[in-house]
C-alpha atoms as a PDB file:
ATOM      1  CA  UNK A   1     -14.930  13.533 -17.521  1.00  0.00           C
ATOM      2  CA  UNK A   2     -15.138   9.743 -16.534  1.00  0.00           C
ATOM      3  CA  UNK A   3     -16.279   9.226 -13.267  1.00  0.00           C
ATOM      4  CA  UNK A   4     -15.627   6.855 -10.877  1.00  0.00           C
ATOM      5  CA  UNK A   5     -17.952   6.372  -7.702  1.00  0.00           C
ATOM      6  CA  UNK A   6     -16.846   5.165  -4.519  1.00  0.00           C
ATOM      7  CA  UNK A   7     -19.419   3.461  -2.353  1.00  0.00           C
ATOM      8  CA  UNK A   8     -19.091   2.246   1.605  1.00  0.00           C
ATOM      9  CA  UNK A   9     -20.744   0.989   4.632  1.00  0.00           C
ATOM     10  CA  UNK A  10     -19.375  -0.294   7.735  1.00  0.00           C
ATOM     11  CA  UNK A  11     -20.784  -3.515   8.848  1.00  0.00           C
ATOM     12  CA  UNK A  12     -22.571  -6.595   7.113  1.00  0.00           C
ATOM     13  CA  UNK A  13     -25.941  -5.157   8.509  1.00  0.00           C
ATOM     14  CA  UNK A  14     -26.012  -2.560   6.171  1.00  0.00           C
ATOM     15  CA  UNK A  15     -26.557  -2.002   2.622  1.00  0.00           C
ATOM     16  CA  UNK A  16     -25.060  -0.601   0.030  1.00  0.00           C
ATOM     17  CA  UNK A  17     -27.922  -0.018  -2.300  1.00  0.00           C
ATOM     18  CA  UNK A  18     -28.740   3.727  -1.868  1.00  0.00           C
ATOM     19  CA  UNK A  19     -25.305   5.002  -2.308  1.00  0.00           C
ATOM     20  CA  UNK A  20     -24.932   2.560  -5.876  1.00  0.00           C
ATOM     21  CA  UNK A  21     -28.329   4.187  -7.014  1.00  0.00           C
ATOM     22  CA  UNK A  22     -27.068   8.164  -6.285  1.00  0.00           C
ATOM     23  CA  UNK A  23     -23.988   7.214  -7.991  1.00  0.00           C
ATOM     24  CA  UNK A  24     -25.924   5.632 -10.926  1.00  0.00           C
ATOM     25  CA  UNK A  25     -27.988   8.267 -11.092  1.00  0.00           C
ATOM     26  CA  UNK A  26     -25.323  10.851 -10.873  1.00  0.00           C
ATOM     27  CA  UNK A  27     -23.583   9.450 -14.164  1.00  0.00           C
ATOM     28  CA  UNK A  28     -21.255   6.629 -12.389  1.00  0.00           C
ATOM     29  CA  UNK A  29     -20.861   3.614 -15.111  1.00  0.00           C
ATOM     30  CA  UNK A  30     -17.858   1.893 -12.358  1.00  0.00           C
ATOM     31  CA  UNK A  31     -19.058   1.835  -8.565  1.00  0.00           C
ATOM     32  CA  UNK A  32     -16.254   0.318  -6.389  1.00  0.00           C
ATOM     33  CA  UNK A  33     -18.078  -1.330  -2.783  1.00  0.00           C
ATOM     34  CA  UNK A  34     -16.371  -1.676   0.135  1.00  0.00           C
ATOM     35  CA  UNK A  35     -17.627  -3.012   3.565  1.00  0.00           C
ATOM     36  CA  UNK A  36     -14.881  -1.207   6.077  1.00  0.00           C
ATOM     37  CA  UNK A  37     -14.801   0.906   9.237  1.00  0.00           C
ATOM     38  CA  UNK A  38     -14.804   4.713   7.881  1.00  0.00           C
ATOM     39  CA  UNK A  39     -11.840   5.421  10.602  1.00  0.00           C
ATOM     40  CA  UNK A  40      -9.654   2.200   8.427  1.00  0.00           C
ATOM     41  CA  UNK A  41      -7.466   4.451   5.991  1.00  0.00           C
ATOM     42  CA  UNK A  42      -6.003   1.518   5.088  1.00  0.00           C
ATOM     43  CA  UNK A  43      -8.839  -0.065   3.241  1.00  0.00           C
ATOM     44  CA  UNK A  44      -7.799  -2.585   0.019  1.00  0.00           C
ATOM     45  CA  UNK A  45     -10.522  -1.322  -2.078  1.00  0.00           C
ATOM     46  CA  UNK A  46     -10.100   2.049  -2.004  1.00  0.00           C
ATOM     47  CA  UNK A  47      -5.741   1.573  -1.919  1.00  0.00           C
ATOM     48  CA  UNK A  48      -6.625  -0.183  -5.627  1.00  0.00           C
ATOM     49  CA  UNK A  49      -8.821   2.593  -6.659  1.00  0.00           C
ATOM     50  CA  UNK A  50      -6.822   5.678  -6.344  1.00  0.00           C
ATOM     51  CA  UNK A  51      -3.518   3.731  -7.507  1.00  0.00           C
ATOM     52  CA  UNK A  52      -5.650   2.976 -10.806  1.00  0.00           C
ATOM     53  CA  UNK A  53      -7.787   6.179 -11.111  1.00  0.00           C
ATOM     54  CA  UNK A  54      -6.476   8.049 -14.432  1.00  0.00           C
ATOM     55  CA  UNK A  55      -5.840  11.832 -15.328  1.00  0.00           C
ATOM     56  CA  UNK A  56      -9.110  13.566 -15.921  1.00  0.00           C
ATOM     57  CA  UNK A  57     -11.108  11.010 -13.872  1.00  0.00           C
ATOM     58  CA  UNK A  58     -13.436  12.174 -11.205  1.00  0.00           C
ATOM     59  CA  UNK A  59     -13.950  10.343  -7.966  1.00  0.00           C
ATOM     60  CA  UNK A  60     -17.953  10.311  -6.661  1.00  0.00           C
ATOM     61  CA  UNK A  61     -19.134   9.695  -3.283  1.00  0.00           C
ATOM     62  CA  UNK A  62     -22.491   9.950  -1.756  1.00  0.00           C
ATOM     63  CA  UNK A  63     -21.144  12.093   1.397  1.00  0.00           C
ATOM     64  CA  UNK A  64     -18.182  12.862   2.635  1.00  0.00           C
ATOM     65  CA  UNK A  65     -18.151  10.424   5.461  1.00  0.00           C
ATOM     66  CA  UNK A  66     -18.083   7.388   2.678  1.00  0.00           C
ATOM     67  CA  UNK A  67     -14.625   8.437   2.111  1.00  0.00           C
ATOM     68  CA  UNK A  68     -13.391   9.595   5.049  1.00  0.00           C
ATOM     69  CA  UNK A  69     -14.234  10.173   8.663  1.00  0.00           C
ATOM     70  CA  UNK A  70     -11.283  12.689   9.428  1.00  0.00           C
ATOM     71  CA  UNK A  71     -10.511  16.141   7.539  1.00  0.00           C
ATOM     72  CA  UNK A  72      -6.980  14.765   7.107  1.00  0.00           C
ATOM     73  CA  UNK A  73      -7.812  11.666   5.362  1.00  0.00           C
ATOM     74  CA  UNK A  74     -10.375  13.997   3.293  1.00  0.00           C
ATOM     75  CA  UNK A  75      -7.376  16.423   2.399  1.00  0.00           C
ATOM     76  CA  UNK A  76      -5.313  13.483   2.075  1.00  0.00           C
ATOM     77  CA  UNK A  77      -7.036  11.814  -0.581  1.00  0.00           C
ATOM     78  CA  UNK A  78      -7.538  14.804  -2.776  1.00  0.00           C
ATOM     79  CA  UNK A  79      -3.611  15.424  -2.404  1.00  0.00           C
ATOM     80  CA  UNK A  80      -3.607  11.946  -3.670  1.00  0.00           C
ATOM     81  CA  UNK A  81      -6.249  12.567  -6.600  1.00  0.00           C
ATOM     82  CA  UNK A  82      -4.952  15.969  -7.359  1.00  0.00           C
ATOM     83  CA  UNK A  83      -1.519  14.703  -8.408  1.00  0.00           C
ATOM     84  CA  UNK A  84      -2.464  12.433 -10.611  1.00  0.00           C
ATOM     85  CA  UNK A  85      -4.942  15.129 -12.547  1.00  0.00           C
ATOM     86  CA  UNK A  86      -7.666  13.623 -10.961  1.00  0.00           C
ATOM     87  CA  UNK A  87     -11.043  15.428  -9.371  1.00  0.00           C
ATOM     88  CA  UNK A  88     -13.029  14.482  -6.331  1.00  0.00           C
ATOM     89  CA  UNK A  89     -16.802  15.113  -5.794  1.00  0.00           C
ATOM     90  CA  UNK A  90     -19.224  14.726  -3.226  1.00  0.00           C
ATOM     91  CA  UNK A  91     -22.919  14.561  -3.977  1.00  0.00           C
ATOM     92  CA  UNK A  92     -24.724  15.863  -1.274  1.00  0.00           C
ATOM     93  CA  UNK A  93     -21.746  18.307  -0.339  1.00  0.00           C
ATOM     94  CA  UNK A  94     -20.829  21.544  -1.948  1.00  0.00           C
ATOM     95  CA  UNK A  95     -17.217  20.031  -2.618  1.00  0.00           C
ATOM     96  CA  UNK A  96     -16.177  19.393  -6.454  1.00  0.00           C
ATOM     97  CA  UNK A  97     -12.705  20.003  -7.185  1.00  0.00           C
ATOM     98  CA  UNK A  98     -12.988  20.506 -10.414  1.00  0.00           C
ATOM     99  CA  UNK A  99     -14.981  23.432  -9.895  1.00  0.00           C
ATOM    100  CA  UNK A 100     -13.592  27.077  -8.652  1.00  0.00           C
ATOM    101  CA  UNK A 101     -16.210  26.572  -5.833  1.00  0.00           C
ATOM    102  CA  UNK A 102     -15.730  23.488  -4.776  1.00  0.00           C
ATOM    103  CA  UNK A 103     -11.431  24.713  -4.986  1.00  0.00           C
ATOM    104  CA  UNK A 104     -12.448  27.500  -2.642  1.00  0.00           C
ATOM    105  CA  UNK A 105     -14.602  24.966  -0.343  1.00  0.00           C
ATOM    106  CA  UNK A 106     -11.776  22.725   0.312  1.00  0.00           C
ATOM    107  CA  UNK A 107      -9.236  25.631   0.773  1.00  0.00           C
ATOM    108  CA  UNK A 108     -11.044  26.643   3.699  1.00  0.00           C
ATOM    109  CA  UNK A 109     -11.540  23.074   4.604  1.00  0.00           C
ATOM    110  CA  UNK A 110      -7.694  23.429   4.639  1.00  0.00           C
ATOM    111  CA  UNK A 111      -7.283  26.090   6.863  1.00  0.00           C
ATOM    112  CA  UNK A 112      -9.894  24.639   9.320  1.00  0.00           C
ATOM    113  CA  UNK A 113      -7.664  21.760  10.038  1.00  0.00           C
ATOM    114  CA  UNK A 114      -4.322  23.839  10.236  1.00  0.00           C
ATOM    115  CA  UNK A 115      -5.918  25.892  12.376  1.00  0.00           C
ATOM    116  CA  UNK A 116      -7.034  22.953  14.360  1.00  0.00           C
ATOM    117  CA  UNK A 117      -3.907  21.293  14.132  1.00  0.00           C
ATOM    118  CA  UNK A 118      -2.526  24.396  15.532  1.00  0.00           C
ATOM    119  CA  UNK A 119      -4.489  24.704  18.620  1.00  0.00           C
ATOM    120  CA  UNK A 120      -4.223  20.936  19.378  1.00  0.00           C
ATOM    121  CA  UNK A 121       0.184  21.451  19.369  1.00  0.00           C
ATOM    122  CA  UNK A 122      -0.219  24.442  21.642  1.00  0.00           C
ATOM    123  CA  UNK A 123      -2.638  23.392  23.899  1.00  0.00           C
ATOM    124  CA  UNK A 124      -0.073  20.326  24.378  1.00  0.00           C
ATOM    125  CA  UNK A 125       2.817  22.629  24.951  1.00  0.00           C
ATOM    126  CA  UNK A 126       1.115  24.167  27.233  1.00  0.00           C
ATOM    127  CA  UNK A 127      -0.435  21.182  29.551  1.00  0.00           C
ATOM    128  CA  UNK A 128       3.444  19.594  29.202  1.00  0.00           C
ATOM    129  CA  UNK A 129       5.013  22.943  30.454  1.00  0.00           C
ATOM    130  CA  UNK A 130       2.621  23.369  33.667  1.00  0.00           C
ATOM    131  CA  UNK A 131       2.701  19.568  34.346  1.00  0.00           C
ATOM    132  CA  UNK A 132       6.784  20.387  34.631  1.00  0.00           C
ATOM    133  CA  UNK A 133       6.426  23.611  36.548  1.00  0.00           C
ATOM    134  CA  UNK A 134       4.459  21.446  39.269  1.00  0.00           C
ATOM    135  CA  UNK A 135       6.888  18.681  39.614  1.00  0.00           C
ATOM    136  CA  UNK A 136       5.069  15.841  36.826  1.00  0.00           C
ATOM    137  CA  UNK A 137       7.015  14.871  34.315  1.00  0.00           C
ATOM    138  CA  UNK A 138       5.194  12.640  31.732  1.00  0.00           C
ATOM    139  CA  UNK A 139       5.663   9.115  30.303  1.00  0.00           C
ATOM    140  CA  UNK A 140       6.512   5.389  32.195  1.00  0.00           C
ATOM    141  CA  UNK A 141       8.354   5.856  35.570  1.00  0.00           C
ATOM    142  CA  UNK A 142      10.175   2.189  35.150  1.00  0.00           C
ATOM    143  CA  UNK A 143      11.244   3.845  31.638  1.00  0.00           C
ATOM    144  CA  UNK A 144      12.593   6.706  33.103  1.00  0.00           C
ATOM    145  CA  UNK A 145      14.796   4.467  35.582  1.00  0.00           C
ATOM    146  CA  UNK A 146      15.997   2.459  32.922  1.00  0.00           C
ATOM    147  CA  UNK A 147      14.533  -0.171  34.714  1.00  0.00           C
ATOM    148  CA  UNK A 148      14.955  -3.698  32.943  1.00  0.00           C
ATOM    149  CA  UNK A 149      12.100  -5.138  33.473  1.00  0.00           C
ATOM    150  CA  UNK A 150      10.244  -1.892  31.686  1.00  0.00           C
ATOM    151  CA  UNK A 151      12.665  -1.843  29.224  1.00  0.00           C
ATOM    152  CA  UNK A 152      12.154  -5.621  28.640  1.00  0.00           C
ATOM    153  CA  UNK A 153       8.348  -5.134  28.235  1.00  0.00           C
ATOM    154  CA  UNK A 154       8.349  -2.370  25.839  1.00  0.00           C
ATOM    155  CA  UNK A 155      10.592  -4.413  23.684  1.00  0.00           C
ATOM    156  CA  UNK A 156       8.375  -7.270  23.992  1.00  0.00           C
ATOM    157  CA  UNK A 157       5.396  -5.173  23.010  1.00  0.00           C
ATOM    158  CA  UNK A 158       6.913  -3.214  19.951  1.00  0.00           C
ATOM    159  CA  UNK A 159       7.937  -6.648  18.613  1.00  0.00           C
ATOM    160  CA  UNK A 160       4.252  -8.637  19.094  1.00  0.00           C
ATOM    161  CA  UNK A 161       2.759  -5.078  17.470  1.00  0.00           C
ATOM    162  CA  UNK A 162       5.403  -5.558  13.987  1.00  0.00           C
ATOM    163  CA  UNK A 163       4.935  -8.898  14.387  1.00  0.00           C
ATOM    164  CA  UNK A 164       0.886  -8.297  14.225  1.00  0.00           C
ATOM    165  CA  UNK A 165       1.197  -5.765  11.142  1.00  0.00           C
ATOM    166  CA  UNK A 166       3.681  -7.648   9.239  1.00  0.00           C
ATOM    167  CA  UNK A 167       1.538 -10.739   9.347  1.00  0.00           C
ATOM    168  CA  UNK A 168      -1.567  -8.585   7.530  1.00  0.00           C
ATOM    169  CA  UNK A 169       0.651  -8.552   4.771  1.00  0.00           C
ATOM    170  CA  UNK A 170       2.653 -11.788   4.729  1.00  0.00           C
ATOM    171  CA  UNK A 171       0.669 -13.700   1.848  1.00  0.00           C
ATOM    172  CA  UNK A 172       2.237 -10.803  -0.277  1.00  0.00           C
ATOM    173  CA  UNK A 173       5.944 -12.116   0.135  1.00  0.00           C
ATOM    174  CA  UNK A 174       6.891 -15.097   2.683  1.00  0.00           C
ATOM    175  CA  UNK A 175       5.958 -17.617  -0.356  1.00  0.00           C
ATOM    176  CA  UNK A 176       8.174 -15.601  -2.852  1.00  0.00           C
ATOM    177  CA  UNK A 177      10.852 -15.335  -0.104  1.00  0.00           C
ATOM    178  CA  UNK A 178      10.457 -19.141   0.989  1.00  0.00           C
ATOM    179  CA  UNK A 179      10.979 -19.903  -2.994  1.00  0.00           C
ATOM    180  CA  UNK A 180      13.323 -17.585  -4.051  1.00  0.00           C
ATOM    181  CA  UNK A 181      16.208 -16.771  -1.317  1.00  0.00           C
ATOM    182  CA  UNK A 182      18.919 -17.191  -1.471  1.00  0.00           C
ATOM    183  CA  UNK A 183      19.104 -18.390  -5.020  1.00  0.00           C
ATOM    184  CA  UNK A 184      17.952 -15.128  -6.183  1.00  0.00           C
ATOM    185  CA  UNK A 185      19.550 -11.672  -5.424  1.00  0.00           C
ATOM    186  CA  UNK A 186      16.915  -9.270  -3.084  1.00  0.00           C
ATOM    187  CA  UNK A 187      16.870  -6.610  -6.069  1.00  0.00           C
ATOM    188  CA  UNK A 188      15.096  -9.271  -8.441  1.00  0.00           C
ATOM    189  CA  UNK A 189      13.111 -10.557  -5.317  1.00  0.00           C
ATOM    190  CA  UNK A 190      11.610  -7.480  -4.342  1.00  0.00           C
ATOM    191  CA  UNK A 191      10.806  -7.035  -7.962  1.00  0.00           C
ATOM    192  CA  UNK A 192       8.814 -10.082  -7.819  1.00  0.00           C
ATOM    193  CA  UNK A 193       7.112  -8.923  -5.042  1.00  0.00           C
ATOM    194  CA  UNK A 194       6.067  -5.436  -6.040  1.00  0.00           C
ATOM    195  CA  UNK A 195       4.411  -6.369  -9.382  1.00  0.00           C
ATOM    196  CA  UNK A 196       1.418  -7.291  -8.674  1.00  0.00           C
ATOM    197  CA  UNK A 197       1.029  -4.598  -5.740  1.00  0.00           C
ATOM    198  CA  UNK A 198      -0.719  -0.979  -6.255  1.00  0.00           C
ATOM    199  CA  UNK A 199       1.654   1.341  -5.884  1.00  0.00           C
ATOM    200  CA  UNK A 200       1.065   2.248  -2.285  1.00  0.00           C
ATOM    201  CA  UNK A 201       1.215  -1.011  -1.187  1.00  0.00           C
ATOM    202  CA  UNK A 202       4.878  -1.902  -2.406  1.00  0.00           C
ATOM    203  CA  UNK A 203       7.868  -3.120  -0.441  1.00  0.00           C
ATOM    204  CA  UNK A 204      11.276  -1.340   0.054  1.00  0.00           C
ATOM    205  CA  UNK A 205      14.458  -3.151  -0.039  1.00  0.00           C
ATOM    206  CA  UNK A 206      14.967  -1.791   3.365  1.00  0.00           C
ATOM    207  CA  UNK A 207      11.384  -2.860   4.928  1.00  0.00           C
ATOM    208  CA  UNK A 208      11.428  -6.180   3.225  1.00  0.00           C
ATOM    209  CA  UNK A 209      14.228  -7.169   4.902  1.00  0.00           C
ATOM    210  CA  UNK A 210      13.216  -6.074   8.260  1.00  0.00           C
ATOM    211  CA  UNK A 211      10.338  -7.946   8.008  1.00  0.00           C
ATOM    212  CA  UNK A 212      12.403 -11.312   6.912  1.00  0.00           C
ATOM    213  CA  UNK A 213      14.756 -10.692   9.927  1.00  0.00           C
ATOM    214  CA  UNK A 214      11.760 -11.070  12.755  1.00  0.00           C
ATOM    215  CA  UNK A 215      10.417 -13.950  10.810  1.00  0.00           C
ATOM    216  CA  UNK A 216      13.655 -15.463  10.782  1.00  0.00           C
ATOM    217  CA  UNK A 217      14.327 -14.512  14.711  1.00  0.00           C
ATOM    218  CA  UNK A 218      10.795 -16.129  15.582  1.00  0.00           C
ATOM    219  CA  UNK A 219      11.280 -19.139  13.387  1.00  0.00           C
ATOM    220  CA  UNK A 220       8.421 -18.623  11.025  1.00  0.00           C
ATOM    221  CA  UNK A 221      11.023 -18.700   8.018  1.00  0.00           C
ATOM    222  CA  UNK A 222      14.354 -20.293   7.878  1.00  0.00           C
ATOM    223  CA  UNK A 223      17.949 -18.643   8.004  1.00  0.00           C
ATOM    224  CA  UNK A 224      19.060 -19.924   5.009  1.00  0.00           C
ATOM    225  CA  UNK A 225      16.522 -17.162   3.504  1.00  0.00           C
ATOM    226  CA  UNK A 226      19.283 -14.570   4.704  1.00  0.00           C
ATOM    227  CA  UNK A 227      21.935 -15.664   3.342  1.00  0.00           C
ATOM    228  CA  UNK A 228      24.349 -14.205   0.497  1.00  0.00           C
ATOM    229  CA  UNK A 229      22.926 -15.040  -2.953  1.00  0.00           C
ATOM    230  CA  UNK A 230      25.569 -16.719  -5.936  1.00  0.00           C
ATOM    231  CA  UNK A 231      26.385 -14.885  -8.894  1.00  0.00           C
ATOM    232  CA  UNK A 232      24.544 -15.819 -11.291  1.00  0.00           C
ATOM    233  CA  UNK A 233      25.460 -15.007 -15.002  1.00  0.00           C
ATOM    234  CA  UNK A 234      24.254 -12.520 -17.029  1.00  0.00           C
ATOM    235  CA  UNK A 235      22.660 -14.309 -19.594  1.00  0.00           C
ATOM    236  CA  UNK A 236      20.175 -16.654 -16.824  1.00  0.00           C
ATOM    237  CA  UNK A 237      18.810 -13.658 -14.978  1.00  0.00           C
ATOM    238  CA  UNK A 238      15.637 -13.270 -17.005  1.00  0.00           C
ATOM    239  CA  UNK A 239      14.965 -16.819 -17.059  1.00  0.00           C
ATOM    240  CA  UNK A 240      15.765 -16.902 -13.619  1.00  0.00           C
ATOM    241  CA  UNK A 241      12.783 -14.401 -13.253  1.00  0.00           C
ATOM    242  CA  UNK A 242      10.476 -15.556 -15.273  1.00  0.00           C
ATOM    243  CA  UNK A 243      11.015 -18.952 -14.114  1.00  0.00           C
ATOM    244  CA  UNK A 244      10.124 -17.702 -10.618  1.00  0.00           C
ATOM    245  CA  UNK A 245       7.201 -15.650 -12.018  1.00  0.00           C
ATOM    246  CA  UNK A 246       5.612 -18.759 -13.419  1.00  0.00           C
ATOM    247  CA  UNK A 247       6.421 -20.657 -10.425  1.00  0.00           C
ATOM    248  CA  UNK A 248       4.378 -18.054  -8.073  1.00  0.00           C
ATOM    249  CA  UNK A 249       1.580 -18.661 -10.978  1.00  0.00           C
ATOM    250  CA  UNK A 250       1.384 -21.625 -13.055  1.00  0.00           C
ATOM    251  CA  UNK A 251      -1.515 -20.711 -14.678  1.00  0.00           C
ATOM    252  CA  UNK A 252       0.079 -17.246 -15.629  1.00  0.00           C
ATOM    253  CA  UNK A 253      -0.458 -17.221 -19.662  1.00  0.00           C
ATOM    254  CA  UNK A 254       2.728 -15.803 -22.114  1.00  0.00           C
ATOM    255  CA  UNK A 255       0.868 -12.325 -22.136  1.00  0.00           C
ATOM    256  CA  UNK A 256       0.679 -12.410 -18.196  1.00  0.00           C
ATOM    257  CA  UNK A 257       4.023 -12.763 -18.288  1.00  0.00           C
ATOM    258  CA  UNK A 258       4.774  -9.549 -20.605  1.00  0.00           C
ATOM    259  CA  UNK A 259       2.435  -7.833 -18.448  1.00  0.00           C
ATOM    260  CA  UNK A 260       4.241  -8.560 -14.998  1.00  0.00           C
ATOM    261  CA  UNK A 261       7.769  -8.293 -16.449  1.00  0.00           C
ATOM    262  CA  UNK A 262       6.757  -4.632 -18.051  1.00  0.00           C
ATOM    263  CA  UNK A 263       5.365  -3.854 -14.759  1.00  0.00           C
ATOM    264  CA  UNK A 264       8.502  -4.452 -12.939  1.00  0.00           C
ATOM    265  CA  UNK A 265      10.071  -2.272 -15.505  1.00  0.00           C
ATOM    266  CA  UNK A 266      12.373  -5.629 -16.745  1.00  0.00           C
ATOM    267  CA  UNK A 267      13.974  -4.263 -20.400  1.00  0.00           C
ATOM    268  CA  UNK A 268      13.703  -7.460 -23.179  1.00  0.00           C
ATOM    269  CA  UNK A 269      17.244  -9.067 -23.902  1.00  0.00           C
ATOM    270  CA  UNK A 270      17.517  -6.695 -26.686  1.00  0.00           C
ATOM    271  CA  UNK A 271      16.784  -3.583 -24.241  1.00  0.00           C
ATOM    272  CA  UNK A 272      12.974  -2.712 -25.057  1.00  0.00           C
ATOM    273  CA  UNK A 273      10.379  -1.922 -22.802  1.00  0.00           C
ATOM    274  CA  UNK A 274       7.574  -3.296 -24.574  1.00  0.00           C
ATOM    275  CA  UNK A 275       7.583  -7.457 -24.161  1.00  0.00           C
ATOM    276  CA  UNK A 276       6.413  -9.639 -26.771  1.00  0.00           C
ATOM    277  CA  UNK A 277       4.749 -13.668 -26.078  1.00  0.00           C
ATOM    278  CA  UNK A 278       7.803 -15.367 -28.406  1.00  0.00           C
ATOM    279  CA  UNK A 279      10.395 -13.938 -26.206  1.00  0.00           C
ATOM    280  CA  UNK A 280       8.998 -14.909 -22.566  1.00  0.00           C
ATOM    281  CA  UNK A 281       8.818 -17.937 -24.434  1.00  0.00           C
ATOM    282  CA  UNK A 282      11.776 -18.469 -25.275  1.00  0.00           C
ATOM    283  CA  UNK A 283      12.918 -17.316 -21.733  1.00  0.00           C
ATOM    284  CA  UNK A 284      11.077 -20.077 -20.413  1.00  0.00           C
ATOM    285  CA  UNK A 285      12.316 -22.358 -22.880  1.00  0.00           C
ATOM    286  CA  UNK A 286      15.710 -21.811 -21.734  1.00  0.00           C
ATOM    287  CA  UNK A 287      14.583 -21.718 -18.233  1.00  0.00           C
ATOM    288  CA  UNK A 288      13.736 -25.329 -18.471  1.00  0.00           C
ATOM    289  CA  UNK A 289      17.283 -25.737 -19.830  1.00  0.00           C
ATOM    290  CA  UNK A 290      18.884 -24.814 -16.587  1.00  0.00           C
ATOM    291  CA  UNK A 291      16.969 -26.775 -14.464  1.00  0.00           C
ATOM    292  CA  UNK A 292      14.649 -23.292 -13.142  1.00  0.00           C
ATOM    293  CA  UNK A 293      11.660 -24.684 -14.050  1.00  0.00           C
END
């Protein structure tokens, strides 16, 4: 089985040259490095791995704690590898889930965190129903009251904390969104947009335009963006998009192009999946007819 190996530390200070020799020596031929904090499930590196990793593939980490500092994350990342066919190993600990012991390991890794998960819900039940019975009742007073200026804060705060997470990610689409609205309909925008992405790092229709909406509202993108796209015949959609592809990249070569319009699952003008360099170029041929390019 192929394996993949996995290595991370948390700060510049340390290095990552023990783990990269255990997972040489344990058969690794592709080592993926990351510098994050353990407790960071949302780390880029390890996002692209698992959206790449293949059936049959096995993914190899030093310890446990390389991967993940919480039993959920653990269990969530072998729900993740175990759907796609994929195995997970750990060198120094008796887990390998391709292996009937290493299946039984993580089983009752399983149960341990049900069962802690458990406890933790009714030991909260609990505190919340003898906090009642003496007269506290939890959460902000001004809240409670309906007060304005409470209200008023919360609001401000929910909005400066999307505000903050959105902005992680706006490299991803404010440029396409800047470039392509209104003249394009969202569909084919969010198309665009998703390409490129792993899988767990794509857009929704529905999120996308959330996201647009507070930009608009704080003046980081205009309001035109929002606005009601033309029709545009039949006939100029593809150029439309590739034109808007090449525009994002200009450097993008003719089998780029195949490759990003087959990964936003864009049929040929004939209806076939599989894209060919003579018909993007002609696409962009006749892109340059109507002006797109």
């Amino acid at each position: 089985m192929p394996l993949v190996g996995y290595a991370r530390v948390s700060t510049d200070d340390q290095t990552l040259l023990p783990q990269v020799q255990a997972l040489t020596a344990a058969g690794c031929p592709v080592i993926h490095r990351e510098q994050a904090s353990g407790g960071d499930r949302a780390r880029p590196v390890l996002a692209m791995l698992l959206d790449g990793i293949r059936r049959g593939d096995t993914l190899v980490v030093v310890r446990i704690d390389r991967l993940a500092r919480s039993l959920s994350h653990l269990l969530e990342v072998i729900e993740q590898l175990e759907a796609k066919g994929a195995f997970f190993r750990s060198i120094e600990d008796p887990i390998d889930t391709a292996s009937p012991q290493g299946k039984f390991t993580l089983q009752v890794l399983g149960a341990a965190a049900e069962f802690e998960r458990a406890l933790i819900r009714e030991r909260t039940r609990a505190g919340l129903a003898s906090a009642r019975m003496e007269g506290r009742i939890g959460g902000n007073p001004g809240l409670r009251a309906k007060d304005p200026v409470a209200v008023r804060k919360l609001s401000l705060a929910r909005s400066e904390g999307y505000l903050d997470r959105i902005g992680r990610t706006a490299p991803e689409w404010v440029p396409h969104v800047r470039r392509l609205r209104p003249d394009m309909a969202w569909e084919d925008v969010l198309r665009i947009i998703n390409a490129p992405l792993p899988h767990r790092a794509r857009w929704s229709q529905a999120r996308l335009l959330r996201a647009v909406r507070a930009y608009v509202r704080d003046g980081f993108l205009p309001s035109e963006v929002l606005a009601r796209a033309p029709r545009r015949p039949v006939d100029d959609r593809l150029p439309a998009i590739v034109a808007a592809i090449r525009g994002a990249d200009p450097d993008i070569t003719l089998q780029g192009l195949c490759d990003r319009l087959e990964a936003m699952r864009e049929r040929t003008p004939r209806g076939r999946t599989k894209w060919q360099p003579s018909s993007v170029r002609m696409l962009l041929q006749r892109a340059t007819r109507l002006g797109l390019l």
